[in-house]
Structures are given as structure tokens and as C-alpha cells.
N, C-alpha and C. Protein backbone atom coordinates (compact mmCIF):
# COMPACT_ATOMS: atom_id res chain seq x y z
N UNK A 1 28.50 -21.75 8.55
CA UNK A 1 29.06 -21.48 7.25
C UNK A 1 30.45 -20.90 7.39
N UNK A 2 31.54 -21.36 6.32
CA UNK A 2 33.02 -20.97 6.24
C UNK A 2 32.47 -19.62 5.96
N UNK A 3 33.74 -18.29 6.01
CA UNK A 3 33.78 -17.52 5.67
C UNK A 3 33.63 -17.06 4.10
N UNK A 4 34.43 -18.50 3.24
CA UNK A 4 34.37 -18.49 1.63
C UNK A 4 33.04 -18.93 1.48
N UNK A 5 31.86 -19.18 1.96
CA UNK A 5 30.46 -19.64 1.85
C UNK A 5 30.15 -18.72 1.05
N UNK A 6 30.41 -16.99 1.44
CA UNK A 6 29.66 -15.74 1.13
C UNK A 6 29.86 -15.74 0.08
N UNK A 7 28.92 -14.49 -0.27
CA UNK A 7 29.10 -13.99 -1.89
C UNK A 7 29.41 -12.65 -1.56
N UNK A 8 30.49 -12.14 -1.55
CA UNK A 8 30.88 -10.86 -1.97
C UNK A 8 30.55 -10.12 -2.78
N UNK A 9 30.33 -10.69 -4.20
CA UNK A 9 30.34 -9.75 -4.70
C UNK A 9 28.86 -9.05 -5.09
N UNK A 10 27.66 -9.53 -4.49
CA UNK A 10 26.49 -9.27 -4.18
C UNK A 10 26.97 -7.46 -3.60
N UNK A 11 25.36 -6.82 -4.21
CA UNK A 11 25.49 -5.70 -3.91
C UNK A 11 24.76 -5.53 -2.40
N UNK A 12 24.33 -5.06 -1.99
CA UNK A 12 23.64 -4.41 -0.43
C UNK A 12 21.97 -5.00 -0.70
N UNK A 13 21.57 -5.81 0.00
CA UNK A 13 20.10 -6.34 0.10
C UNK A 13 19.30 -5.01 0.16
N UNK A 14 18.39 -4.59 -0.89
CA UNK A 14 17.52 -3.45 -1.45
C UNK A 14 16.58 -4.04 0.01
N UNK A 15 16.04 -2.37 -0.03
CA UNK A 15 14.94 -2.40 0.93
C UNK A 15 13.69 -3.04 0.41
N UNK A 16 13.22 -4.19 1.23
CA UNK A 16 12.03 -5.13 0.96
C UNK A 16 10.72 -4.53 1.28
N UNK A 17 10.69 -2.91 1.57
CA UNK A 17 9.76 -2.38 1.99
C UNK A 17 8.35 -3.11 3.12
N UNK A 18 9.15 -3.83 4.10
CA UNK A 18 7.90 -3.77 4.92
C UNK A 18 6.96 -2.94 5.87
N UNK A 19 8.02 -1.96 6.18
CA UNK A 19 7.15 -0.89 7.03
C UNK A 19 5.93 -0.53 6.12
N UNK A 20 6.14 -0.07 5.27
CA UNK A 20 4.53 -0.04 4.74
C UNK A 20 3.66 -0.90 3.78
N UNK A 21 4.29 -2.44 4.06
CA UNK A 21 3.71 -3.11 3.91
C UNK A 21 2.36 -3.39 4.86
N UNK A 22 3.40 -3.48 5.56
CA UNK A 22 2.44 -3.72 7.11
C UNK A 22 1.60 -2.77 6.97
N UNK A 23 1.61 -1.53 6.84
CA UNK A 23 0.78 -0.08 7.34
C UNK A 23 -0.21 -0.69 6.12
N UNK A 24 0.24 -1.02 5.24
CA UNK A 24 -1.32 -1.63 3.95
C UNK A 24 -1.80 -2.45 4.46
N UNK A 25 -1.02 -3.96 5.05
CA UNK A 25 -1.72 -4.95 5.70
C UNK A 25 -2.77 -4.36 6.72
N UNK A 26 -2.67 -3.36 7.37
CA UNK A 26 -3.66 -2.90 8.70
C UNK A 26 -4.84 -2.37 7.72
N UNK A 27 -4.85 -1.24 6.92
CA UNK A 27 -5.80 -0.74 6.26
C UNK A 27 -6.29 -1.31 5.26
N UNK A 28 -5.32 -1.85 4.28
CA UNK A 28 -6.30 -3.04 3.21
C UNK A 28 -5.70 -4.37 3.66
N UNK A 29 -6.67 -4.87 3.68
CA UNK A 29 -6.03 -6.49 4.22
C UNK A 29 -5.97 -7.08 2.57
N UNK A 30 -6.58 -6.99 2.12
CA UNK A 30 -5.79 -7.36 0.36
C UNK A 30 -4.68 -7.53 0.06
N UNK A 31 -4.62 -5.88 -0.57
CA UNK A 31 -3.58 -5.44 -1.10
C UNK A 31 -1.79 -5.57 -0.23
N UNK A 32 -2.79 -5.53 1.35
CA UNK A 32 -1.81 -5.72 2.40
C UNK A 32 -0.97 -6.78 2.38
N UNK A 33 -1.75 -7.89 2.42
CA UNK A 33 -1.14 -9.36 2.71
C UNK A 33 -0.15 -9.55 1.04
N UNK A 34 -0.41 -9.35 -0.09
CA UNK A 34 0.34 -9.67 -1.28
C UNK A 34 1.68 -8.60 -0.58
N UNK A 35 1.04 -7.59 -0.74
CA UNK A 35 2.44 -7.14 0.09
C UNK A 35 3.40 -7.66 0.67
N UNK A 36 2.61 -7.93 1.63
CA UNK A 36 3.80 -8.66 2.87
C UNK A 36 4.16 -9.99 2.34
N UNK A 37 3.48 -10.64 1.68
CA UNK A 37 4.11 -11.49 0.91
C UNK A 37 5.69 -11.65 0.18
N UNK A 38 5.24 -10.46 -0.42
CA UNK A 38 6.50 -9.74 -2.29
C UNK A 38 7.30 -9.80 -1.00
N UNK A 39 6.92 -8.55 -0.32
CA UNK A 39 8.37 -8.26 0.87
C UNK A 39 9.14 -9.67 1.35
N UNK A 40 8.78 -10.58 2.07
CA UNK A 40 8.68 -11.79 2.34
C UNK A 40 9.88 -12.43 1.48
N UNK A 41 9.30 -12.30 -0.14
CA UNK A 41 9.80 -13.23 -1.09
C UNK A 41 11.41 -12.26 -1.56
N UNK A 42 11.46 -11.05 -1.42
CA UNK A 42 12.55 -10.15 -1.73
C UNK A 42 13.42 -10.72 -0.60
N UNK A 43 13.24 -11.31 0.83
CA UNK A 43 14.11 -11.37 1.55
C UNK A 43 14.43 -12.80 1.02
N UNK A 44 13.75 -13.42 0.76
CA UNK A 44 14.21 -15.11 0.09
C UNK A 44 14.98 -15.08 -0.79
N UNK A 45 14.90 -14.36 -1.82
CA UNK A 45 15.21 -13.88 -3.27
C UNK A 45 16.97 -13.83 -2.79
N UNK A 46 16.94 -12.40 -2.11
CA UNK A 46 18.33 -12.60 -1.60
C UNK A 46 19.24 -13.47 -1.27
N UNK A 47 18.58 -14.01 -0.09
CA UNK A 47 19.22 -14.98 0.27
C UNK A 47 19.59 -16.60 -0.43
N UNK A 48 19.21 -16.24 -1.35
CA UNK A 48 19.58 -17.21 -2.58
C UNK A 48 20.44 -16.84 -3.23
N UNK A 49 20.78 -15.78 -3.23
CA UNK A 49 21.55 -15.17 -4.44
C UNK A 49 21.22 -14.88 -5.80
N UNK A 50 19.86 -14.24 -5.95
CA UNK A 50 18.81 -13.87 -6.85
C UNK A 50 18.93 -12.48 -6.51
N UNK A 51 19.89 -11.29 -6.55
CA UNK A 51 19.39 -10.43 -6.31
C UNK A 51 18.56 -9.46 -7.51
N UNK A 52 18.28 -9.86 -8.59
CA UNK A 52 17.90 -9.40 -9.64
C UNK A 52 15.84 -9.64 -8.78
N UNK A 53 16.29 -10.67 -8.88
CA UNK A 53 14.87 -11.13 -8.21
C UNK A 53 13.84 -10.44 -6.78
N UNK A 54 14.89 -10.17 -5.94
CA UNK A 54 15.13 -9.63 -4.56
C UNK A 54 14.75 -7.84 -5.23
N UNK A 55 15.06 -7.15 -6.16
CA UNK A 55 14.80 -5.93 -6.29
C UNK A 55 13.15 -5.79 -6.94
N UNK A 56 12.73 -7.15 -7.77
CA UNK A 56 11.62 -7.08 -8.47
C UNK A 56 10.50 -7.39 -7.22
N UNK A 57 10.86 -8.08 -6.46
CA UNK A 57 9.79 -8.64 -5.59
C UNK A 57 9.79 -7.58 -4.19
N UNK A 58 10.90 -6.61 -4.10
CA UNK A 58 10.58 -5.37 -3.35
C UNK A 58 9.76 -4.64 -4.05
N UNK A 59 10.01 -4.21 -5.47
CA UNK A 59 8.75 -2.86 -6.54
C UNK A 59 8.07 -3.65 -6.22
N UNK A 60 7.39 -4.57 -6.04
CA UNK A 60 6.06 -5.58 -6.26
C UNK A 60 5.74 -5.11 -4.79
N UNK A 61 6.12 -5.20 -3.85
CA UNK A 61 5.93 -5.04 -2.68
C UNK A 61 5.42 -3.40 -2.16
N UNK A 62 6.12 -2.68 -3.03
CA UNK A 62 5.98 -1.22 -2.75
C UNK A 62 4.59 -0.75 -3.45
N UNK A 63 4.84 -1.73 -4.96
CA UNK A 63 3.39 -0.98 -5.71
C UNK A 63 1.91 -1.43 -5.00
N UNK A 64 1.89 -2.62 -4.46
CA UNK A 64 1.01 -3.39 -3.99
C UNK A 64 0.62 -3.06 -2.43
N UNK A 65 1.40 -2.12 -1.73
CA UNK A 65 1.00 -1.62 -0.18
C UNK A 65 0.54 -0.62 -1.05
N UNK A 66 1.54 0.74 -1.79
CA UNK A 66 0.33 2.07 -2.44
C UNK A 66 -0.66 1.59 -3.07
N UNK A 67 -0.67 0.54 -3.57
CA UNK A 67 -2.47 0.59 -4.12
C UNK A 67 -3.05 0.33 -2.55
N UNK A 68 -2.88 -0.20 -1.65
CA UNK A 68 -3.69 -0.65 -0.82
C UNK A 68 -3.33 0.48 0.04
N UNK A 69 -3.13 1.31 0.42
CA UNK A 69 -2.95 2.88 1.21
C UNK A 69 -4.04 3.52 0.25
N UNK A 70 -3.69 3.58 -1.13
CA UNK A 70 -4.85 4.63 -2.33
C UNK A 70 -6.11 4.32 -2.35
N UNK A 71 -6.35 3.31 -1.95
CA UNK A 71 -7.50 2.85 -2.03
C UNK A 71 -8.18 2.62 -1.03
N UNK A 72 -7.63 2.72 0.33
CA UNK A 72 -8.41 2.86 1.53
C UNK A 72 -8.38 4.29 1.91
N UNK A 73 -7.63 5.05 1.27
CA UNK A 73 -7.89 6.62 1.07
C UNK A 73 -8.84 6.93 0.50
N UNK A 74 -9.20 6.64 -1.04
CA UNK A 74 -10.24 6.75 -1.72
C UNK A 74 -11.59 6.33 -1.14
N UNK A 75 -11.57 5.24 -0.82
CA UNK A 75 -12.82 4.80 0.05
C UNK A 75 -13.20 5.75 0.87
N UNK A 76 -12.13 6.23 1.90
CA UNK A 76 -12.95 6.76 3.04
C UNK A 76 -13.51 8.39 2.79
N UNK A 77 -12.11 8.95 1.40
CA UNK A 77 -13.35 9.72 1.10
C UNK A 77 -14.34 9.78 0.50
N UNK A 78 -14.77 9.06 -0.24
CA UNK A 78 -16.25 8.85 -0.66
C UNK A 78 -17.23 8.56 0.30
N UNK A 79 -16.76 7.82 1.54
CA UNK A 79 -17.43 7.25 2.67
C UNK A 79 -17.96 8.64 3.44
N UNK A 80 -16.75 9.78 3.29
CA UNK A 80 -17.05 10.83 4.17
C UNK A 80 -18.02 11.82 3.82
N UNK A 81 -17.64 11.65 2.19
CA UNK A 81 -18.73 12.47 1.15
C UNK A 81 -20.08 11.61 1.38
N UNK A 82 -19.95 10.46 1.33
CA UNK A 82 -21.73 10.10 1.27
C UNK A 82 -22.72 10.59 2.47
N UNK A 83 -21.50 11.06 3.20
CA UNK A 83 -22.64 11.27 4.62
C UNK A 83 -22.64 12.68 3.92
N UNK A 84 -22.27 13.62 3.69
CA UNK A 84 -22.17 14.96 3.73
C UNK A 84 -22.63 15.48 2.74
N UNK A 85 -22.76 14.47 1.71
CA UNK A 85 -23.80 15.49 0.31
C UNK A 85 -25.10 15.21 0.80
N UNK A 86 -25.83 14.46 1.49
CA UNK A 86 -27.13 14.66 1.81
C UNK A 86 -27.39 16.10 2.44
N UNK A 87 -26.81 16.76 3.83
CA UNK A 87 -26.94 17.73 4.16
C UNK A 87 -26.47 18.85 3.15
N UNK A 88 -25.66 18.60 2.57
CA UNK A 88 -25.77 20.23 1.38
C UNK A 88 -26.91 19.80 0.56
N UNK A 89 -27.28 19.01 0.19
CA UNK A 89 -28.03 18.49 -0.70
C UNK A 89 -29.60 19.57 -0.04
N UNK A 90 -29.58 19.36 1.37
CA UNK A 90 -30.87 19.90 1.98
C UNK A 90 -30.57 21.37 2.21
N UNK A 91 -29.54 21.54 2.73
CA UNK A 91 -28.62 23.18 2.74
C UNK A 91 -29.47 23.75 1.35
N UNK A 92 -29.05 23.80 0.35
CA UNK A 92 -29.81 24.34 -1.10
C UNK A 92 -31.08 24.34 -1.01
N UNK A 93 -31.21 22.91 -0.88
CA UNK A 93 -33.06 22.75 -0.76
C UNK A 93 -33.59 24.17 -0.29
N UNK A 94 -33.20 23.92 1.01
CA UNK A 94 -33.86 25.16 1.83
C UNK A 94 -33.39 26.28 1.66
N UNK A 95 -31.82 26.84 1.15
CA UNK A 95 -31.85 27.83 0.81
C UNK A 95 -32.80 28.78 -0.69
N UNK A 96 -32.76 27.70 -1.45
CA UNK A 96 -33.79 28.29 -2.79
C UNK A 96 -35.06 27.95 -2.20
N UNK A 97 -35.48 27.34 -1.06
CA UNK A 97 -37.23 28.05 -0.60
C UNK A 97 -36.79 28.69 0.25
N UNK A 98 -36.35 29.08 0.66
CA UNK A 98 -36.31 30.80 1.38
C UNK A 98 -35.72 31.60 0.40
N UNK A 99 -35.02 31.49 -0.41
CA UNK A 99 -35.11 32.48 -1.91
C UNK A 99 -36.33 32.89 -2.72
N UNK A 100 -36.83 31.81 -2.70
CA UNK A 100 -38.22 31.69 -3.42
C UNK A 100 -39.40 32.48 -2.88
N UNK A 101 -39.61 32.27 -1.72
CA UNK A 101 -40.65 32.72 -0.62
C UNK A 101 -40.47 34.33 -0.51
């Protein structure tokens, strides 16, 4: 490409957020992969000279790894709670019969 190919007057290619795309792709493979997708499509976007497009398909990219980070958060604590309310659950038990007794 000539030098006059460019577009100048384009602002600075917005961050396509893949670092934590990826970090969603590892923990939600869902939410992950649309991710890495948007990210994907923000670098296309650009390079077309869509940068209106290129900023929408980075937020898309950012909202779509935090749901998939929030939600493999959420999971695991409920995952951690399901093991652990059984034993308080018995903790009480037995403390109100040895109250009782």
C-alpha cells in the first residue's frame, strides 16, 4: 500500500479487549468464545474503516467476557456453599441436642 492508501484522519484503534476475553474464554467457554469473537470483529471493524463499529464490537466484547467471569464466579460460589451448608446444617443439629439434653 502507497502511503496516501491510509486514513489519517481515523482516531487510535480502541482497545478490542482480548486479554480478558480470553481469561472468559478459559472459565466460561460461552460467554468466552462470543467474546473473542466481538474482539475479533472490533479488529475487522477497524480495519475497514468502521471505527464507529470497531468501538461497539469492543463494549460487546467487554460486556460479554464480565458476564462470563460473573458467572463462573457465581457458580463456584454456590458450588462452595452447597458443600458447606450441609455441615452447618448438622453443626446446629447437634448443637440444639446438646442444648436440649
Amino acid at each position: 500500500m502507497e502511503q496516501s492508501d491510509y486514513n489519517y484522519s481515523m482516531p487510535p484503534k480502541p482497545d478490542n479487549n482480548l486479554t480478558i476475553s480470553i481469561i472468559s474464554a478459559v472459565l466460561c467457554q460461552v460467554f468466552g468464545i462470543i467474546a473473542l469473537l466481538m474482539s475479533m470483529q472490533s479488529d475487522t471493524c477497524y480495519r475497514n474503516g468502521d471505527y464507529e463499529g470497531a468501538v461497539q464490537k469492543a463494549k460487546s466484547a467487554r460486556t460479554f467476557a464480565l458476564i462470563g467471569i460473573i458467572s463462573t464466579a457465581a457458580f463456584l460460589v454456590l458450588w462452595i456453599l452447597s458443600f458447606i451448608f450441609p455441615f452447618v446444617v448438622m453443626f446446629f443439629a447437634g448443637l440444639i441436642g446438646w442444648i436440649s439434653n
